[in-house]
N, C-alpha and C. Protein backbone atom coordinates (compact mmCIF):
# COMPACT_ATOMS: atom_id res chain seq x y z
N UNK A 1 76.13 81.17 103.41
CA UNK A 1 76.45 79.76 103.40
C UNK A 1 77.81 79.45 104.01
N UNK A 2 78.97 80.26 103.55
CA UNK A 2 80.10 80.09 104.71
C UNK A 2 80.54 81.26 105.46
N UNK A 3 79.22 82.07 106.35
CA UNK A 3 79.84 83.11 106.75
C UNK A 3 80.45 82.81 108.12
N UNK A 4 81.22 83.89 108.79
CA UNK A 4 82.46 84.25 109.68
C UNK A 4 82.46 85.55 110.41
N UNK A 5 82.52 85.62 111.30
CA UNK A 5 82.33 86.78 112.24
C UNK A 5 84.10 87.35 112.07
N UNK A 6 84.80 86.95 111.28
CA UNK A 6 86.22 87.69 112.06
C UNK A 6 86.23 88.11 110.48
N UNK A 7 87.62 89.47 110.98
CA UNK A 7 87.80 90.15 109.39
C UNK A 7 88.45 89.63 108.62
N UNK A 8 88.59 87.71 108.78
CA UNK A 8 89.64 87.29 107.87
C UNK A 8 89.03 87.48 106.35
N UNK A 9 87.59 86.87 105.88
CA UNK A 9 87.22 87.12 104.46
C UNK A 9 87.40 88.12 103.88
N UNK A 10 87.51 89.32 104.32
CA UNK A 10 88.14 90.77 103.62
C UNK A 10 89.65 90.88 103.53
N UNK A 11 89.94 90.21 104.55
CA UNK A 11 91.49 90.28 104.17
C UNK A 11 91.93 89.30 103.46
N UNK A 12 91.32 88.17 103.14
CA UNK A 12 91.91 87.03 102.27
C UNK A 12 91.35 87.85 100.84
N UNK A 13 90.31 88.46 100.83
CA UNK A 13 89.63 89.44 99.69
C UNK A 13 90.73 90.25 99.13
N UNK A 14 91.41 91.23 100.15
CA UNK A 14 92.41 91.99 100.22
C UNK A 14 93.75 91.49 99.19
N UNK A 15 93.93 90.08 99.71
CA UNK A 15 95.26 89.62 99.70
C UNK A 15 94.97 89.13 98.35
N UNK A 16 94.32 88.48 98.07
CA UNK A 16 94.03 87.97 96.83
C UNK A 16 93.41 88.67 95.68
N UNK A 17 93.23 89.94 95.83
CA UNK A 17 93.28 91.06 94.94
C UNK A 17 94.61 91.21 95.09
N UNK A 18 95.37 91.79 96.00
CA UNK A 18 96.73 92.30 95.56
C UNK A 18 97.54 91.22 94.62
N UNK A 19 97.26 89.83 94.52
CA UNK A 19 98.00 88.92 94.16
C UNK A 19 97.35 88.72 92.61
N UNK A 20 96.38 88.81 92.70
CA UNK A 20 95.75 88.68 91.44
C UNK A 20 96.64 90.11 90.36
N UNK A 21 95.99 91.05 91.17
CA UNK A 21 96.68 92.00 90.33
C UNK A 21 97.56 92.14 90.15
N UNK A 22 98.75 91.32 90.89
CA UNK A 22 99.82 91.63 90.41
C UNK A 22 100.84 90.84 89.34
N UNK A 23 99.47 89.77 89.45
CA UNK A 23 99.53 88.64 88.52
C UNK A 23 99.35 89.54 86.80
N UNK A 24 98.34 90.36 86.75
CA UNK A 24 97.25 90.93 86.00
C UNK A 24 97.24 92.69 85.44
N UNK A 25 96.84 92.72 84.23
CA UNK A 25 97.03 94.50 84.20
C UNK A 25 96.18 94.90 84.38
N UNK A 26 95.28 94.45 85.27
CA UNK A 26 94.56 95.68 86.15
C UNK A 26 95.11 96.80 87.16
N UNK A 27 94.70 98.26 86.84
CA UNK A 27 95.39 99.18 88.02
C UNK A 27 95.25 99.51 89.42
N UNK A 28 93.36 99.06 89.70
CA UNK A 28 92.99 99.29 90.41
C UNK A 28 92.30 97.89 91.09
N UNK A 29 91.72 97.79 92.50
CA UNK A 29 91.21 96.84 93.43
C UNK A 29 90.59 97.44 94.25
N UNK A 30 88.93 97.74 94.05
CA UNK A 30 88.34 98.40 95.05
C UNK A 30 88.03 97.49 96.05
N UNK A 31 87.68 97.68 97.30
CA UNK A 31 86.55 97.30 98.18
C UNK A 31 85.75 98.29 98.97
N UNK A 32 84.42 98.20 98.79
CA UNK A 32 83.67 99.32 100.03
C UNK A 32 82.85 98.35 101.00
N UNK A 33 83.52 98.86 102.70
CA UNK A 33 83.17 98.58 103.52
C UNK A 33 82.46 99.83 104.98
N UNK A 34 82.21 99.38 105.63
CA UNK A 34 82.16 99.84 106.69
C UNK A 34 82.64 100.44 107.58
N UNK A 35 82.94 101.09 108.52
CA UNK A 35 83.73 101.72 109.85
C UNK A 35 84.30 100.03 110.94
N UNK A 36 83.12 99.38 111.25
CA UNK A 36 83.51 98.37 111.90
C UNK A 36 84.44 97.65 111.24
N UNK A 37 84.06 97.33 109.93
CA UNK A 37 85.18 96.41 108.98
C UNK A 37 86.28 97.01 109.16
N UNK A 38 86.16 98.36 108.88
CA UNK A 38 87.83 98.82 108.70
C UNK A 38 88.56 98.83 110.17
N UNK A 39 88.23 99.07 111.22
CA UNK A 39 88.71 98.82 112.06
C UNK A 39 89.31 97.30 112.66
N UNK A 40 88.48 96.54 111.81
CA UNK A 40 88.79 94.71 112.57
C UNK A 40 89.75 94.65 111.79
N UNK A 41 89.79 95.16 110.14
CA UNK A 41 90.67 94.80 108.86
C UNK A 41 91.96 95.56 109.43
N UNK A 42 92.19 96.62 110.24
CA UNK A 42 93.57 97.17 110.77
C UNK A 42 94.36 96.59 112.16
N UNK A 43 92.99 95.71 112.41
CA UNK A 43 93.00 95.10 113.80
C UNK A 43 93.82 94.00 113.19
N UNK A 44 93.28 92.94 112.45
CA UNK A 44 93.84 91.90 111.83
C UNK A 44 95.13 91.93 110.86
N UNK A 45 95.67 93.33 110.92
CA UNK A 45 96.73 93.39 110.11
C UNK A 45 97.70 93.23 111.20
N UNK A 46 98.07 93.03 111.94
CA UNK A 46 99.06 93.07 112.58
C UNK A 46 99.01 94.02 113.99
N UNK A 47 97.85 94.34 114.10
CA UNK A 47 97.68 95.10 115.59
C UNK A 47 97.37 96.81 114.56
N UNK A 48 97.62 97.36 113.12
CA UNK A 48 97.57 98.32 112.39
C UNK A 48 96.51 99.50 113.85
N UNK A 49 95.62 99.13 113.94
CA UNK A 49 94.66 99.65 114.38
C UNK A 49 95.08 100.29 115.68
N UNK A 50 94.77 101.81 115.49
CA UNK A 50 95.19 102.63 117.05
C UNK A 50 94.94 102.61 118.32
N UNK A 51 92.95 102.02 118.03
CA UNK A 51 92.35 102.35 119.13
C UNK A 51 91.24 103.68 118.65
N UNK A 52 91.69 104.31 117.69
CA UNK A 52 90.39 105.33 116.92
C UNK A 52 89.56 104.63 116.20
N UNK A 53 88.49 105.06 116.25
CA UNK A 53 87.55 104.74 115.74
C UNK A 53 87.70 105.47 114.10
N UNK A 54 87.77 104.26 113.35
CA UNK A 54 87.89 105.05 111.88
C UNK A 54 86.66 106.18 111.48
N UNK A 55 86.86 107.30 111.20
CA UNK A 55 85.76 107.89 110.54
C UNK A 55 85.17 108.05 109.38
N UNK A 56 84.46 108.92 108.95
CA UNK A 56 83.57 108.22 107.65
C UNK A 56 84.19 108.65 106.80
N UNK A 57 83.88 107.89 105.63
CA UNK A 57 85.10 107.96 104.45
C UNK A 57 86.84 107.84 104.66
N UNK A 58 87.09 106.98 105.82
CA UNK A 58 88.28 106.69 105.89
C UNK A 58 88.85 105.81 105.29
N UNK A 59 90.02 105.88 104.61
CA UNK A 59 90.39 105.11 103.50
C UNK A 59 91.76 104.13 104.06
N UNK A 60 91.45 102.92 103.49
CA UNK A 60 93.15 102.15 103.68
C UNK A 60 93.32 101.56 102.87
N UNK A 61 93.96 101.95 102.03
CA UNK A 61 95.24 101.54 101.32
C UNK A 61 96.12 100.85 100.86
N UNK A 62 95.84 99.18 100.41
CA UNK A 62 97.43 98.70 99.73
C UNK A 62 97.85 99.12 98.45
N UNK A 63 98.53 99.34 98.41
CA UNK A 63 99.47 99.68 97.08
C UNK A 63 100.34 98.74 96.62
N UNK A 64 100.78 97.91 95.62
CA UNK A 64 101.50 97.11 95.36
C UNK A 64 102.81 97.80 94.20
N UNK A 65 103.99 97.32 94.36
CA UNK A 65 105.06 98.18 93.17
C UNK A 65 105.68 96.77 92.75
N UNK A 66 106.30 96.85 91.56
CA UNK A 66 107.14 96.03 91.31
C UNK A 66 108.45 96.73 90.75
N UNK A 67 109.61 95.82 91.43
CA UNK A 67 111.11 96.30 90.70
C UNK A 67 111.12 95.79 89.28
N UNK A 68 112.50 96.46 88.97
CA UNK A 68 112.97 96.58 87.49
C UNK A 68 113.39 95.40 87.73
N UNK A 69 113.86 94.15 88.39
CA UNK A 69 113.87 92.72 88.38
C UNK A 69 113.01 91.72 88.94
N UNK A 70 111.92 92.38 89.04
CA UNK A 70 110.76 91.62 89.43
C UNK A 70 110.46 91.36 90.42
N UNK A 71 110.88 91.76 91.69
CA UNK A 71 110.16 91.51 93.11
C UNK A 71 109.24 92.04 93.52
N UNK A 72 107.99 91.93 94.14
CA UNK A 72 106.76 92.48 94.01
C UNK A 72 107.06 93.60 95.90
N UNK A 73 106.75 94.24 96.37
CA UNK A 73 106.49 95.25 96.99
C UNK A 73 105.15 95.45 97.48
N UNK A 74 105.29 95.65 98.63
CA UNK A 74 103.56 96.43 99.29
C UNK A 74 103.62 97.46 100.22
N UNK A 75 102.84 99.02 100.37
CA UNK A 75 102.72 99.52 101.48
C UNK A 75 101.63 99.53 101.54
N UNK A 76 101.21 99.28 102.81
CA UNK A 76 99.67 100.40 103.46
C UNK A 76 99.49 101.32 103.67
N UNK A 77 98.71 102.52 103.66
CA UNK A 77 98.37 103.43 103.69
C UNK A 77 97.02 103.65 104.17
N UNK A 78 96.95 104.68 105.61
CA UNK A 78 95.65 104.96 106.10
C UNK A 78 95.26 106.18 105.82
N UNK A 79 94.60 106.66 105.01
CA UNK A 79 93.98 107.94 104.92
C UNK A 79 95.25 108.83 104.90
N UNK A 80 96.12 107.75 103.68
CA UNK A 80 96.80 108.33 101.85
C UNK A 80 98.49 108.37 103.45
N UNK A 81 98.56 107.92 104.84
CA UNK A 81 99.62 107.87 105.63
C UNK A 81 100.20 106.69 105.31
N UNK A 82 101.63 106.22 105.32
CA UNK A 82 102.24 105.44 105.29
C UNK A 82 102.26 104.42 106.75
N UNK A 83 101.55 103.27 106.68
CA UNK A 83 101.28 102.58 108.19
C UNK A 83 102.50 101.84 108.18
N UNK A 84 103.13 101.50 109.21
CA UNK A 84 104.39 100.66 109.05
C UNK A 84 103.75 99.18 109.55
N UNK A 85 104.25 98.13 108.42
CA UNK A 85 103.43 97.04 108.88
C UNK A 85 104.97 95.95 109.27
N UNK A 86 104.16 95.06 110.43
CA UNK A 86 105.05 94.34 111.07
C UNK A 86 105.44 93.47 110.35
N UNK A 87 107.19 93.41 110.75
CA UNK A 87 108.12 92.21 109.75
C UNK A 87 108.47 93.10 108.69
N UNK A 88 107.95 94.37 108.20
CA UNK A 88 108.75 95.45 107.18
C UNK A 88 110.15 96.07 107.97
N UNK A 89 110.99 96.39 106.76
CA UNK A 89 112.06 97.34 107.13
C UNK A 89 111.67 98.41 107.78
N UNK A 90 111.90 98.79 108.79
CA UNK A 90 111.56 100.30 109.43
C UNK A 90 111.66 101.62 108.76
N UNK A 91 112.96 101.42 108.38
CA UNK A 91 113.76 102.24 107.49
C UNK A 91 112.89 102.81 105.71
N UNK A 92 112.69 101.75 105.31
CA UNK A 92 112.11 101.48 103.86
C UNK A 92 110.42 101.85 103.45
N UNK A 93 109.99 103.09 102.88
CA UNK A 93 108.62 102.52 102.56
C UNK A 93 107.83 101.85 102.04
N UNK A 94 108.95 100.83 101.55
CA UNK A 94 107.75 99.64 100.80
C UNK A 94 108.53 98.26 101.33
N UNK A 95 107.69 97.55 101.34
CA UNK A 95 107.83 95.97 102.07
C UNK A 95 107.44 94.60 100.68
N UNK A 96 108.49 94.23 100.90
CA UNK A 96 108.28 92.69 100.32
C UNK A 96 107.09 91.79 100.16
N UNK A 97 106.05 91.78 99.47
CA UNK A 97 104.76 91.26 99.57
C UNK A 97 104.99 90.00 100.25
N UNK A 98 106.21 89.26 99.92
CA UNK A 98 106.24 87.70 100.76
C UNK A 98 106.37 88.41 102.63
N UNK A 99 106.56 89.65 102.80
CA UNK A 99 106.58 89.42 104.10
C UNK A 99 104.66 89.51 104.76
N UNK A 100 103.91 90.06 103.73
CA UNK A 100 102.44 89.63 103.99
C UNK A 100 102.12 88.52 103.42
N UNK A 101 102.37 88.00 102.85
CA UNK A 101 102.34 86.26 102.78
C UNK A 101 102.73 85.45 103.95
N UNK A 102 103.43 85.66 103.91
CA UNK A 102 104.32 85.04 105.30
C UNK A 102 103.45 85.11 106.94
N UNK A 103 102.61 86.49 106.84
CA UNK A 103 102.13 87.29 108.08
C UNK A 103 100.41 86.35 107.72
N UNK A 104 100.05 86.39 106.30
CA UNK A 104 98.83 84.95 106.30
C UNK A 104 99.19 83.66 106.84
N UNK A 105 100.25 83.08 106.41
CA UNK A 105 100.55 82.00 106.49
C UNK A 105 100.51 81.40 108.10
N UNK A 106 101.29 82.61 108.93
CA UNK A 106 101.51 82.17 109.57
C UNK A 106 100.34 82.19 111.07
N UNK A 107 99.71 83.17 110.44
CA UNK A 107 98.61 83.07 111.47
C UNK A 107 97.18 82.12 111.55
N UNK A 108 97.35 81.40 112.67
CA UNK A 108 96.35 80.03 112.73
C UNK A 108 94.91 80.88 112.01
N UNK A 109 94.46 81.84 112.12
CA UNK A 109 92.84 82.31 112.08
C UNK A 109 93.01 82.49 110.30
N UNK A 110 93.58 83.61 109.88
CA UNK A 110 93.93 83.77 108.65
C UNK A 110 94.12 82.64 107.91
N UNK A 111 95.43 81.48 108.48
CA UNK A 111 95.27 80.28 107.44
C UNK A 111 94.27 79.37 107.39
N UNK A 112 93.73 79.03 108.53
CA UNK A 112 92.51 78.23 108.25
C UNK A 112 91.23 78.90 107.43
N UNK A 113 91.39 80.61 107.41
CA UNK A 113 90.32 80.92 106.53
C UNK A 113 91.00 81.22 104.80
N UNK A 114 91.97 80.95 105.14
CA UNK A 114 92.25 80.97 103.48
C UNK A 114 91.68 79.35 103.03
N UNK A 115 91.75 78.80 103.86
CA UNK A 115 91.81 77.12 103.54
C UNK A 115 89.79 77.12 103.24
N UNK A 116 89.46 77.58 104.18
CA UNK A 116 87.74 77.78 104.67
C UNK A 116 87.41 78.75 103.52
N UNK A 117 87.83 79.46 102.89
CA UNK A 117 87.48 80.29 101.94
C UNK A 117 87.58 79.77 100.72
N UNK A 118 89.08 78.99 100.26
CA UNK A 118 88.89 77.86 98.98
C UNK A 118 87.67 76.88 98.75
N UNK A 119 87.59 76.20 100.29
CA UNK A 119 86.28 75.46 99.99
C UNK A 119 84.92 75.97 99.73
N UNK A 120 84.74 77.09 100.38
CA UNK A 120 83.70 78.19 100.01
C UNK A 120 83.24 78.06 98.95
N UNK A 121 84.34 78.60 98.08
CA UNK A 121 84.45 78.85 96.58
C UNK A 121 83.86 77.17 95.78
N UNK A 122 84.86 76.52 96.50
CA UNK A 122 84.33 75.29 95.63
C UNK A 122 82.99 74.83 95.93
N UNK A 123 82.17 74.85 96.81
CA UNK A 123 81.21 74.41 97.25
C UNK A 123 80.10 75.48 96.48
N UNK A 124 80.64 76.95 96.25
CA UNK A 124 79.74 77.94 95.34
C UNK A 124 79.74 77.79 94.31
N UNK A 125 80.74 77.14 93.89
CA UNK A 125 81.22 77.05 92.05
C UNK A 125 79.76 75.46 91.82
N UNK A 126 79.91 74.97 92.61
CA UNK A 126 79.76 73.91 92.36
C UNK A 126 77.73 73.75 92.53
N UNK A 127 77.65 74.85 93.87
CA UNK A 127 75.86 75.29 93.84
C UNK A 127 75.79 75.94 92.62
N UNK A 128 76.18 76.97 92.29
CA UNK A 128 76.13 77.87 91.18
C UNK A 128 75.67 77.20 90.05
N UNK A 129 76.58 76.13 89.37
CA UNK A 129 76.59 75.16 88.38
C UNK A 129 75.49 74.40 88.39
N UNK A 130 74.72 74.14 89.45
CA UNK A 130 73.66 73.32 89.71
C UNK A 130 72.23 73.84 89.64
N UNK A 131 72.09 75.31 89.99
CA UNK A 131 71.09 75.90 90.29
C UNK A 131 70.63 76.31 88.92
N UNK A 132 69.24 76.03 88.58
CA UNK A 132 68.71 76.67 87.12
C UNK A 132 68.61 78.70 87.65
N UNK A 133 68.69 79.16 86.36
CA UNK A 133 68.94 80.61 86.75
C UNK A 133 67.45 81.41 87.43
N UNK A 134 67.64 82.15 88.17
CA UNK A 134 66.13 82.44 89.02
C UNK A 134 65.46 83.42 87.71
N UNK A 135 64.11 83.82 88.60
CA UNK A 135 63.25 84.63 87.31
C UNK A 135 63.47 85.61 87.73
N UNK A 136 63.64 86.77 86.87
CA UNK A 136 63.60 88.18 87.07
C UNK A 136 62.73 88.96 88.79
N UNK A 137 63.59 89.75 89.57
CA UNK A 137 62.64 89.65 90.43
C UNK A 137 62.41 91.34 89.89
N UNK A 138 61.68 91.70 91.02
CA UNK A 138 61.19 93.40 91.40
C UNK A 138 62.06 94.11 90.59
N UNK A 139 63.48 94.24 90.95
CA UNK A 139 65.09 95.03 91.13
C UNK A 139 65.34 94.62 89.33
N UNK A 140 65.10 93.96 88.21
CA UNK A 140 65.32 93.79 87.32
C UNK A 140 64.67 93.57 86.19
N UNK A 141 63.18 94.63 86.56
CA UNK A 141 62.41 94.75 85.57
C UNK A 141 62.49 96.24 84.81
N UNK A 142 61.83 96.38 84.07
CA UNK A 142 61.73 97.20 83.33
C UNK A 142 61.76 98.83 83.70
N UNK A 143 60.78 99.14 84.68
CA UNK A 143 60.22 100.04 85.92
C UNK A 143 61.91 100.22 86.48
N UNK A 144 62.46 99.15 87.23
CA UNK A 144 63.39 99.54 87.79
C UNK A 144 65.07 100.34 86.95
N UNK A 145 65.13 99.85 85.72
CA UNK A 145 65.98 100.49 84.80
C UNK A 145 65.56 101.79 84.19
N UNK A 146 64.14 102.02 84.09
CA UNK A 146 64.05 103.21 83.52
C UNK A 146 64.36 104.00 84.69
N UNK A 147 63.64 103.89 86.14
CA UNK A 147 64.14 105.01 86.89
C UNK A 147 65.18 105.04 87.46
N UNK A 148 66.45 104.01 87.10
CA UNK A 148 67.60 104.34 87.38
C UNK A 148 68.26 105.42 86.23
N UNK A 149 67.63 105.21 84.64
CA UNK A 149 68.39 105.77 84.08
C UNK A 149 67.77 107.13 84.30
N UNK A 150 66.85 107.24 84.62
CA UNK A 150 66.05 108.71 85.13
C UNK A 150 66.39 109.48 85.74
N UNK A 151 67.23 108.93 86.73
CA UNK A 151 67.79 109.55 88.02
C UNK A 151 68.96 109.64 87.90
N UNK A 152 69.50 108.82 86.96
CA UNK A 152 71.29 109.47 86.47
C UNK A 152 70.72 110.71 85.75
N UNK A 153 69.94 110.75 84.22
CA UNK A 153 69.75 111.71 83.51
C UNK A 153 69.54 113.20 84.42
N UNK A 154 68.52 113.08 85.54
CA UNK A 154 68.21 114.08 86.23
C UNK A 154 69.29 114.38 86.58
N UNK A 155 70.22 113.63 87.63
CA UNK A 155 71.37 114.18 88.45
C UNK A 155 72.38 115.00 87.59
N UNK A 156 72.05 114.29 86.52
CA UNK A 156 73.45 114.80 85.76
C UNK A 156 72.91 116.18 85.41
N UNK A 157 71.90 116.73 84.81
CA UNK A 157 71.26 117.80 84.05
C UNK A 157 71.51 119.25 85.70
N UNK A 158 70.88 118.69 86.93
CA UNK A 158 70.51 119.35 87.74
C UNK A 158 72.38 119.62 88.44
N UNK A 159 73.20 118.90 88.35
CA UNK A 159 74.30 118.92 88.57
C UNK A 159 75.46 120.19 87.57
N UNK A 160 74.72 119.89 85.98
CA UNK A 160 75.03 120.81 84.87
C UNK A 160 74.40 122.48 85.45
N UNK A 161 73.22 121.99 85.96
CA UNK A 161 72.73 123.67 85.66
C UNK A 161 73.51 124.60 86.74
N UNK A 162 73.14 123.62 88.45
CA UNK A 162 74.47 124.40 89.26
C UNK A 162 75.67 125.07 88.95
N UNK A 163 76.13 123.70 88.54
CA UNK A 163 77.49 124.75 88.02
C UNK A 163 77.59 125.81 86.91
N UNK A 164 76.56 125.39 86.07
CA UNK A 164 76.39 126.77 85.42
C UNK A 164 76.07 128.15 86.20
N UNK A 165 75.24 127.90 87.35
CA UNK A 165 74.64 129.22 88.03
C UNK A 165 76.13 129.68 88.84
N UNK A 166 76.78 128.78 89.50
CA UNK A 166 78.43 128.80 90.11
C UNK A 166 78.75 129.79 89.32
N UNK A 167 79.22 129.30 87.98
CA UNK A 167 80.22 129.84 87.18
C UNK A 167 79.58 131.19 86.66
N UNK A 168 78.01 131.64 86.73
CA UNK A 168 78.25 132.82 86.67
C UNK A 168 77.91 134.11 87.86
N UNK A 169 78.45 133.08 88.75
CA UNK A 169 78.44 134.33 90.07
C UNK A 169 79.43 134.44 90.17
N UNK A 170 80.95 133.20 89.83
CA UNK A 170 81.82 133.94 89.85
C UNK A 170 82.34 134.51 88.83
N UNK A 171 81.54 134.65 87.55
CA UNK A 171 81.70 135.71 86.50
C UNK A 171 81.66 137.09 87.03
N UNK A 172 80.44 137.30 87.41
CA UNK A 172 80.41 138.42 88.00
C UNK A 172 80.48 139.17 88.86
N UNK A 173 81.40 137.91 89.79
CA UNK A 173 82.66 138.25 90.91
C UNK A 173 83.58 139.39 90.08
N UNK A 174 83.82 138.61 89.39
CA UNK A 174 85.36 138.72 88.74
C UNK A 174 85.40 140.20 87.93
N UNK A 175 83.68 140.05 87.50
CA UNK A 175 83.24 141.55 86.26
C UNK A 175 83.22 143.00 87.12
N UNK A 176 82.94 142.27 88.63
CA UNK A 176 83.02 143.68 89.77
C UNK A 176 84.42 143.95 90.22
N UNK A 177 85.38 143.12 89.76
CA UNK A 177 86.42 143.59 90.39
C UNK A 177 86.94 142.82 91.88
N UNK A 178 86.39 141.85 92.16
CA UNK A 178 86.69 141.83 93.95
C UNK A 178 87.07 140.20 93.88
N UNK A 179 87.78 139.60 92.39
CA UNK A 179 88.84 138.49 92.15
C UNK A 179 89.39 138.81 91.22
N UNK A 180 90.24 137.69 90.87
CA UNK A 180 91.27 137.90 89.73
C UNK A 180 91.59 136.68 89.42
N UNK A 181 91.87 136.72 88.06
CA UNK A 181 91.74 135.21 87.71
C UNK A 181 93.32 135.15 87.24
N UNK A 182 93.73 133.91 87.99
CA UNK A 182 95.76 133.94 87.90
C UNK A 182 96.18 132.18 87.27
């Protein structure tokens, strides 16, 4: 209903998790995306993006700190590296969250989708409120919960016995002599 071809909705996602949380005692702020996403989302940070193609399971990173007098802090981090983001101290590894405020604000695409993203919200809050609740489909019947819990129970059991068979080959690694346990 308000979708957008550019990576601003993940990064207003981004930004407004870091702000929330730092509002909040939550520790953590996931998002799981894509290879393309992550590349537009490093693209849209300030140019972040090398020119590599992110690979799979590549991770990025905000971290938020706060001082012992209250100023809030941010670094990025690409796959757990310290990215230096533009308008930060060179020198410093952590940056002033108002200087990524500042880096929303000031960019025409970003602010009009923070603006395009409020109304979003209000226009969803407001379908949401209106819509009677749908009927159970396929994905939330009965059938579908048992064989989810089926398939945790299995994984977990078949996951147990491996490592049991692991742990005794390297028992009897260890019973022949050819490790040592330190």
């Amino acid at each position: 209903r308000c979708g957008t071809v550019t990576p601003a909705p993940l990064l207003m996602q981004v930004v407004r998790g870091l702000l929330s949380r730092a509002r909040s005692k939550g520790k953590l702020y996931l998002i799981g995306t894509h290879d393309t996403t992550v590349a537009c989302l490093l693209q849209a940070l300030g140019g972040l993006w090398d020119g590599h193609w992110p690979h799979y399971g590549e991770t990025v990173s905000v971290e938020t700190y706060q001082s012992e007098e209250g100023r809030r802090f941010f670094r990025i981090l690409r796959n757990h590296k310290i990215v230096h983001f533009p308008g930060c101290p060179p020198a410093s590894p952590l940056c002033p969250l108002s200087v990524l405020e500042g880096f929303i604000a000031s960019d025409p695409v970003l602010a009009s989708e923070a603006y395009r993203q409020q109304r979003c919200e209000e226009v969803a809050d407001l379908e949401d409120s209106a819509m009677s609740p749908r009927p159970p489909g396929p994905s939330q019947g009965r059938f579908f919960w048992l064989w989810t819990i089926m398939t945790f129970v299995l994984g977990c059991l078949l996951g147990r016995l491996l490592n049991t068979l692991k742990q005794q080959r390297v028992d009897a690694a260890v019973l022949e002599g050819s490790y040592t346990r330190i």
